[in-house]
C-alpha atoms as a PDB file:
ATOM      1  CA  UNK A   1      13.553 -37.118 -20.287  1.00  0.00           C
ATOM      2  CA  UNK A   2      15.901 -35.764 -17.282  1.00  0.00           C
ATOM      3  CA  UNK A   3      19.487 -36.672 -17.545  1.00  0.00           C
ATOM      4  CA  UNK A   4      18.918 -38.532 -13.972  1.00  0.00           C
ATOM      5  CA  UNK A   5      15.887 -40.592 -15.016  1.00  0.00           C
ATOM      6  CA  UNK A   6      17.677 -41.557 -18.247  1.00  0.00           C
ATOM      7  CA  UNK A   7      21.308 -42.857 -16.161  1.00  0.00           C
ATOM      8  CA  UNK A   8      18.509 -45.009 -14.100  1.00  0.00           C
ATOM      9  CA  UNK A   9      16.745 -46.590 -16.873  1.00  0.00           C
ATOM     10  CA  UNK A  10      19.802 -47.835 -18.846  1.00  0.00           C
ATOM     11  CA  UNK A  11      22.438 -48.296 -16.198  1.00  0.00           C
ATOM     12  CA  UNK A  12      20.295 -49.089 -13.427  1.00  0.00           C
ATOM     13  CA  UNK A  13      22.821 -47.351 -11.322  1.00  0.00           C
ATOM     14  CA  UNK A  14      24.696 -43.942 -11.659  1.00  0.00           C
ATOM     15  CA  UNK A  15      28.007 -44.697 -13.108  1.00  0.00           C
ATOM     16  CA  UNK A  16      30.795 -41.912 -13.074  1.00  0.00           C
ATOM     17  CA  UNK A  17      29.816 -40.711 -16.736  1.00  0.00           C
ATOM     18  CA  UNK A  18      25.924 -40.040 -15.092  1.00  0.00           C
ATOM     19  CA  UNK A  19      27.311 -38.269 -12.858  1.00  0.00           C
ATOM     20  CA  UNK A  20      29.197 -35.943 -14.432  1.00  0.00           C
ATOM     21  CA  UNK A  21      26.529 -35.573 -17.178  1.00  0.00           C
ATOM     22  CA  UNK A  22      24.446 -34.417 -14.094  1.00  0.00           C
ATOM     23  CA  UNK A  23      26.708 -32.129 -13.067  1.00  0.00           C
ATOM     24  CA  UNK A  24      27.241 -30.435 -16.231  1.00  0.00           C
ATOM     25  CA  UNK A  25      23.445 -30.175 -16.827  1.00  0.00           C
ATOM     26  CA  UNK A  26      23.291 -28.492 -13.701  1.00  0.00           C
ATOM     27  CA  UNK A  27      25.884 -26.029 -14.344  1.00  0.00           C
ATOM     28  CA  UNK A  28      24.103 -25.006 -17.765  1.00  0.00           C
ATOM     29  CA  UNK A  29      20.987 -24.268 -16.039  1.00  0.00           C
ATOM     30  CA  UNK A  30      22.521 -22.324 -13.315  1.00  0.00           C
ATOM     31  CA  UNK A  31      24.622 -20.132 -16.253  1.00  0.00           C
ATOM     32  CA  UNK A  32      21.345 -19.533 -17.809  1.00  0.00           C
ATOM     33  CA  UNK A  33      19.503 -17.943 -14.511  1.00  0.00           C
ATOM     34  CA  UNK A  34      22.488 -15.556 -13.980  1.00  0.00           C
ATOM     35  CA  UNK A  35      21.475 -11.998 -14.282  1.00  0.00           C
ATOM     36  CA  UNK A  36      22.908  -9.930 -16.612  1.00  0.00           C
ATOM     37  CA  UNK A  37      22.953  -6.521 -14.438  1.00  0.00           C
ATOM     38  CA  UNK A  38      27.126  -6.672 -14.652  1.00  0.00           C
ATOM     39  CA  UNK A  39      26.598  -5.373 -18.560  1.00  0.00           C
ATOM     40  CA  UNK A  40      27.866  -1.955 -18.611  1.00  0.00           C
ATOM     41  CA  UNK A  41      26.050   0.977 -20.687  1.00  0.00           C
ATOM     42  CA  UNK A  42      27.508   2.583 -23.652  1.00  0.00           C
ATOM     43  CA  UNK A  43      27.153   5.961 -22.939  1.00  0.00           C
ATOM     44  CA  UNK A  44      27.981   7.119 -19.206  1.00  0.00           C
ATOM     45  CA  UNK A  45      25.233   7.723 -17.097  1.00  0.00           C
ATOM     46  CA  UNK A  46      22.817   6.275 -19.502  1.00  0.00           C
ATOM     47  CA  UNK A  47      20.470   3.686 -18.242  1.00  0.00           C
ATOM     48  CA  UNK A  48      20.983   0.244 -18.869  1.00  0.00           C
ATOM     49  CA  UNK A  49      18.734  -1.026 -21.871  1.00  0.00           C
ATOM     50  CA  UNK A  50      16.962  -3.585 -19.259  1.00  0.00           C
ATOM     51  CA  UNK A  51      13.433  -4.832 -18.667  1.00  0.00           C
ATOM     52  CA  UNK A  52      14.138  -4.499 -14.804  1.00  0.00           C
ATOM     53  CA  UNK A  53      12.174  -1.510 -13.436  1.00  0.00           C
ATOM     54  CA  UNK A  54      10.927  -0.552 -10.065  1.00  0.00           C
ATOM     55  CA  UNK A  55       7.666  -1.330  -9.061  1.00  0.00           C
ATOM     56  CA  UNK A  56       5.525   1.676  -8.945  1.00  0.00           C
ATOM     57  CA  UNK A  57       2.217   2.233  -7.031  1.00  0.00           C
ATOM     58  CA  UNK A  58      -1.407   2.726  -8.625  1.00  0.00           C
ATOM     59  CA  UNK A  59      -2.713   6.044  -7.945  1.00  0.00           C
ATOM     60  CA  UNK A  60      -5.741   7.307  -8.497  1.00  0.00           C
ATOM     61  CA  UNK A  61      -7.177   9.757 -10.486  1.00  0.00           C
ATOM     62  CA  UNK A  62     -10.074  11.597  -8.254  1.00  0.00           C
ATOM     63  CA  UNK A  63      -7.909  13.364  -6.194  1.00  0.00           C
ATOM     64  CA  UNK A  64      -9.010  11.597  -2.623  1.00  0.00           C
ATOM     65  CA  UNK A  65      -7.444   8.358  -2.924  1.00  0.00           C
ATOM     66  CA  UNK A  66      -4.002   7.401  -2.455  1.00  0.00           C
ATOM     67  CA  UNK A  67      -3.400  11.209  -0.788  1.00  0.00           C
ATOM     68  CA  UNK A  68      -2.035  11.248   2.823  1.00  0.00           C
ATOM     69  CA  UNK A  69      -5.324  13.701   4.580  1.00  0.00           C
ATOM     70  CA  UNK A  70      -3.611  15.332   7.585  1.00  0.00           C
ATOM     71  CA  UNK A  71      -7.096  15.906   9.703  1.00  0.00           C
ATOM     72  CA  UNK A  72      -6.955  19.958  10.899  1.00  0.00           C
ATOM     73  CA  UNK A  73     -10.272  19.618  12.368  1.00  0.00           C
ATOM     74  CA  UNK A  74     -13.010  16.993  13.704  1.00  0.00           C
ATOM     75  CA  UNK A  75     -16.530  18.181  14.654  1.00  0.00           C
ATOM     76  CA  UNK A  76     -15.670  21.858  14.789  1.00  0.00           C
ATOM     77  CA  UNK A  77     -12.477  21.426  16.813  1.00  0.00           C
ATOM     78  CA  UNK A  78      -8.968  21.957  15.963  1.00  0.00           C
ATOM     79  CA  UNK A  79      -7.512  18.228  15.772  1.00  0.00           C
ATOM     80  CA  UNK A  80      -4.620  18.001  18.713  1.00  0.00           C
ATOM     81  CA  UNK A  81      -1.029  16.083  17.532  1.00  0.00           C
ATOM     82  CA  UNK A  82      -0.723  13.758  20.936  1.00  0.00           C
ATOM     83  CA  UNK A  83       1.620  10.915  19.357  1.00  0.00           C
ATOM     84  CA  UNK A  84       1.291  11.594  15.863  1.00  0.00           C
ATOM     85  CA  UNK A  85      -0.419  13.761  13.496  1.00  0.00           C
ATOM     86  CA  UNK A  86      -3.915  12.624  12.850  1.00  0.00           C
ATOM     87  CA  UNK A  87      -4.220  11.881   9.024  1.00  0.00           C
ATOM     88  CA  UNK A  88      -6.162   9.466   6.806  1.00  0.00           C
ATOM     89  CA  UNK A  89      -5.329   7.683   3.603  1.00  0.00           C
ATOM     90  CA  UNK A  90      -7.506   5.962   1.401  1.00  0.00           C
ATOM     91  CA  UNK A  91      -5.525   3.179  -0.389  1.00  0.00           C
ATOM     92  CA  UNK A  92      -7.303   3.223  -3.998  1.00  0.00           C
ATOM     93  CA  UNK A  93      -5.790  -0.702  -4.734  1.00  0.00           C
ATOM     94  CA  UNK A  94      -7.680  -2.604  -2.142  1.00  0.00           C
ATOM     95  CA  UNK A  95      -9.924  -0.418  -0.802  1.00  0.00           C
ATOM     96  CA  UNK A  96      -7.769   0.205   2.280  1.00  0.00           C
ATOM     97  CA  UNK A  97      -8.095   2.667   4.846  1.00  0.00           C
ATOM     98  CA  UNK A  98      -4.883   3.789   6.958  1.00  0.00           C
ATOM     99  CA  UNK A  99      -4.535   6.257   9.646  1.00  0.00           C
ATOM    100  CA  UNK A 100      -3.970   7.787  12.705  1.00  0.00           C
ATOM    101  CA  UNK A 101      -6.388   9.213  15.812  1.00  0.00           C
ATOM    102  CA  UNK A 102      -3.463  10.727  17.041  1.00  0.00           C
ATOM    103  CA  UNK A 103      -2.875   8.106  19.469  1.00  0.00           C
ATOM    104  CA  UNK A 104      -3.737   4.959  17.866  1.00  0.00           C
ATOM    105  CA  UNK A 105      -3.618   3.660  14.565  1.00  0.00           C
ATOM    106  CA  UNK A 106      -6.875   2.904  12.508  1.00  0.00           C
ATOM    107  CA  UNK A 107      -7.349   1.049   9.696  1.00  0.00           C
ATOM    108  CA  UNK A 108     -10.276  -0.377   7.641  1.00  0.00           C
ATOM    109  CA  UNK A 109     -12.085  -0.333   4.170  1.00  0.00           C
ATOM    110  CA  UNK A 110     -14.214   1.783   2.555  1.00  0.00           C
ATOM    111  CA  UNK A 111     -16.437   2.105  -0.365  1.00  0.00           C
ATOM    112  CA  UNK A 112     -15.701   5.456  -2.472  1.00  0.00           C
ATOM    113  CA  UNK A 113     -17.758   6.619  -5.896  1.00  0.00           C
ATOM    114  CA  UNK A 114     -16.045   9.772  -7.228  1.00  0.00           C
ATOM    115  CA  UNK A 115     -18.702  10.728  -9.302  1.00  0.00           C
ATOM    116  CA  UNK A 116     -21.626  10.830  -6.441  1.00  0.00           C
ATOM    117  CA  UNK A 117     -19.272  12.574  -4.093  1.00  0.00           C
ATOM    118  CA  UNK A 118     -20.146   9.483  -1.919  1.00  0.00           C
ATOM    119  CA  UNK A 119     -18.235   7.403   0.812  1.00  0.00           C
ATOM    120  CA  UNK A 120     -18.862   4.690   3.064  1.00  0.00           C
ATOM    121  CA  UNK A 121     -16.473   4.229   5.811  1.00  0.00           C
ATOM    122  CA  UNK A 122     -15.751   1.255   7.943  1.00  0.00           C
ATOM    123  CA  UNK A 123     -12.479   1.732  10.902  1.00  0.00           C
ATOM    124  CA  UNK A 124     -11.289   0.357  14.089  1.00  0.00           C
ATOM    125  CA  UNK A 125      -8.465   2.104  16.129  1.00  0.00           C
ATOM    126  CA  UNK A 126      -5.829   0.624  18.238  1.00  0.00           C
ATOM    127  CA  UNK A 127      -6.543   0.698  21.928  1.00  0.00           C
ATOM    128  CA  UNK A 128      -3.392   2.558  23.229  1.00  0.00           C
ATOM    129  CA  UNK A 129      -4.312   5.054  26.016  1.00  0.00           C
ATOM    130  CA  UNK A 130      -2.721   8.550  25.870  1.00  0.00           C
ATOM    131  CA  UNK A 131      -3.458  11.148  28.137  1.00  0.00           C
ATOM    132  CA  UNK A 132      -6.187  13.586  26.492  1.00  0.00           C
ATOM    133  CA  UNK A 133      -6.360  11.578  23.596  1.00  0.00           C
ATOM    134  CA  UNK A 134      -9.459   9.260  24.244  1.00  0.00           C
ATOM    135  CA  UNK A 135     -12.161  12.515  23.968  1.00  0.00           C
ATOM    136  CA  UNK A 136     -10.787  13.068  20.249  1.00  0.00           C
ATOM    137  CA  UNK A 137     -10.109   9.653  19.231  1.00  0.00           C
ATOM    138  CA  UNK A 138     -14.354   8.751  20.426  1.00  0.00           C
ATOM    139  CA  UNK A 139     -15.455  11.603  17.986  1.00  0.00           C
ATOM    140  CA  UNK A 140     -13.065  10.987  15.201  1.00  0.00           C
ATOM    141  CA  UNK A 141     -14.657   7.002  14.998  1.00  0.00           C
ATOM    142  CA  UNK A 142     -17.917   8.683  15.804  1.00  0.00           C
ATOM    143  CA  UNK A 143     -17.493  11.431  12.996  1.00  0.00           C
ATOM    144  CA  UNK A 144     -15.796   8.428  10.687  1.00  0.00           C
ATOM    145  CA  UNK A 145     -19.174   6.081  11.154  1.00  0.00           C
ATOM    146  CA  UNK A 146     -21.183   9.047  10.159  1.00  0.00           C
ATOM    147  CA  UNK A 147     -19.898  10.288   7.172  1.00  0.00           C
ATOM    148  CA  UNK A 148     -21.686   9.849   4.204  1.00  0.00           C
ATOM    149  CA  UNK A 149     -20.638  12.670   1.664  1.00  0.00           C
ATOM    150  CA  UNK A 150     -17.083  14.406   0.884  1.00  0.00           C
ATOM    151  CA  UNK A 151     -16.114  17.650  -0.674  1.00  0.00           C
ATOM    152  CA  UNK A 152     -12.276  18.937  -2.293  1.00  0.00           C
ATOM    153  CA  UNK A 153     -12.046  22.322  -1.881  1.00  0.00           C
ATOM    154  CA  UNK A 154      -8.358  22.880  -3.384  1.00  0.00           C
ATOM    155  CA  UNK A 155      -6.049  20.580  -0.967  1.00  0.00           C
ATOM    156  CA  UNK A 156      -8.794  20.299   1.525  1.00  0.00           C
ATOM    157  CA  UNK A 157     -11.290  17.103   1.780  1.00  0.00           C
ATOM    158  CA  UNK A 158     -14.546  17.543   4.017  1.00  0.00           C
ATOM    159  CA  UNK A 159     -16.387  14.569   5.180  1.00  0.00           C
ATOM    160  CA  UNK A 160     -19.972  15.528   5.902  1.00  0.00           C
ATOM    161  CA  UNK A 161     -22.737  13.492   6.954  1.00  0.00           C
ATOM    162  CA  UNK A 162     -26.036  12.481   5.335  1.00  0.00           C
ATOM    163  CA  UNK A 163     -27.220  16.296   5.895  1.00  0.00           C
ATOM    164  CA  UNK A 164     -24.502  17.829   4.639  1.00  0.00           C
ATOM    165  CA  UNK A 165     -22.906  18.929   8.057  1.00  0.00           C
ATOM    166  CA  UNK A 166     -19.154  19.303   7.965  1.00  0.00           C
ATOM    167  CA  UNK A 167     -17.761  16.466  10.403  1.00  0.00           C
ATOM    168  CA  UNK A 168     -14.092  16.696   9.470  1.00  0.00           C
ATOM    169  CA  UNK A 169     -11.560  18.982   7.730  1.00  0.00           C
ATOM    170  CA  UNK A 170      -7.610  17.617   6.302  1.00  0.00           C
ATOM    171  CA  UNK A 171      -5.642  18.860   4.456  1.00  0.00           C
ATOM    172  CA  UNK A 172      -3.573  17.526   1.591  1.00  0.00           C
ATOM    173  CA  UNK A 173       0.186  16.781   2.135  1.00  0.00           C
END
């Protein structure tokens, strides 16, 4: 039973002793939340014996996911920096894809298995116009839509298509 809800039943009413039992009860449970970051270490430059750590990101194990993919080529053609650098990123935690045409920025999701090589990929880009950029941007969604397959070849990834044809080259950064 709350300090406050006990006052009310027997007084009725708050009376000045209530009050200043709710007061106090309040200023125990405030003393309690305080954080105790202020507590110095023993040794200098150790790190203080606390559960507080920062948060670090999932990554994946197959050596595609969670990698920033700087594209270097798309159908057979050098890739061309307008805005930005064209890359891809496959987030491995919600199935996120992340990237760039150059002009725009695309995102999406995909479906990836590791072990079949496989990947299914589903993007939109942003509709920002930049001089030169809307011939590569067309094949990069066209080239994204068809692949199928992927390859590492040391830091490179190749998306192919169902044949096997190379539809885009990046590089690992």
């Amino acid at each position: 039973m709350t300090v406050v809800r006990y006052c009310r039943e027997k007084q009725g009413k708050y009376t000045e002793k209530c009050g200043w039992a709710v007061i106090l009860s309040a200023a125990f449970l405030l003393a309690g939340c305080q954080s105790a970051s202020h507590v110095a270490s023993a040794a200098p430059g150790a790190k203080p014996a606390s559960a507080e750590r920062p948060l670090q990101a999932m990554r994946s194990m197959d050596g595609v996911q969670d990698v920033r993919w700087e594209i270097t080529q798309i159908s057979g053609q050098k890739a061309k920096f307008f805005h930005h650098q064209p890359y891809l990123q496959f987030g491995s935690q919600f199935r996120q894809l992340q990237g760039n045409t150059g002009c725009n920025e695309l995102a999406g999701s995909y479906d990836l298995d590791a072990g079949q090589r496989t990947v299914k990929l589903n993007a939109r880009a942003g509709h920002f116009s930049c001089d030169g950029a809307l011939a590569q941007e067309a094949v990069l969604m066209d080239v994204l839509q068809d692949a199928e397959r992927f390859q590492l070849k040391g830091g490179q990834l190749i998306l192919q298509d169902k044949s096997g044809q190379n539809l885009l080259q990046a590089q690992k950064k």
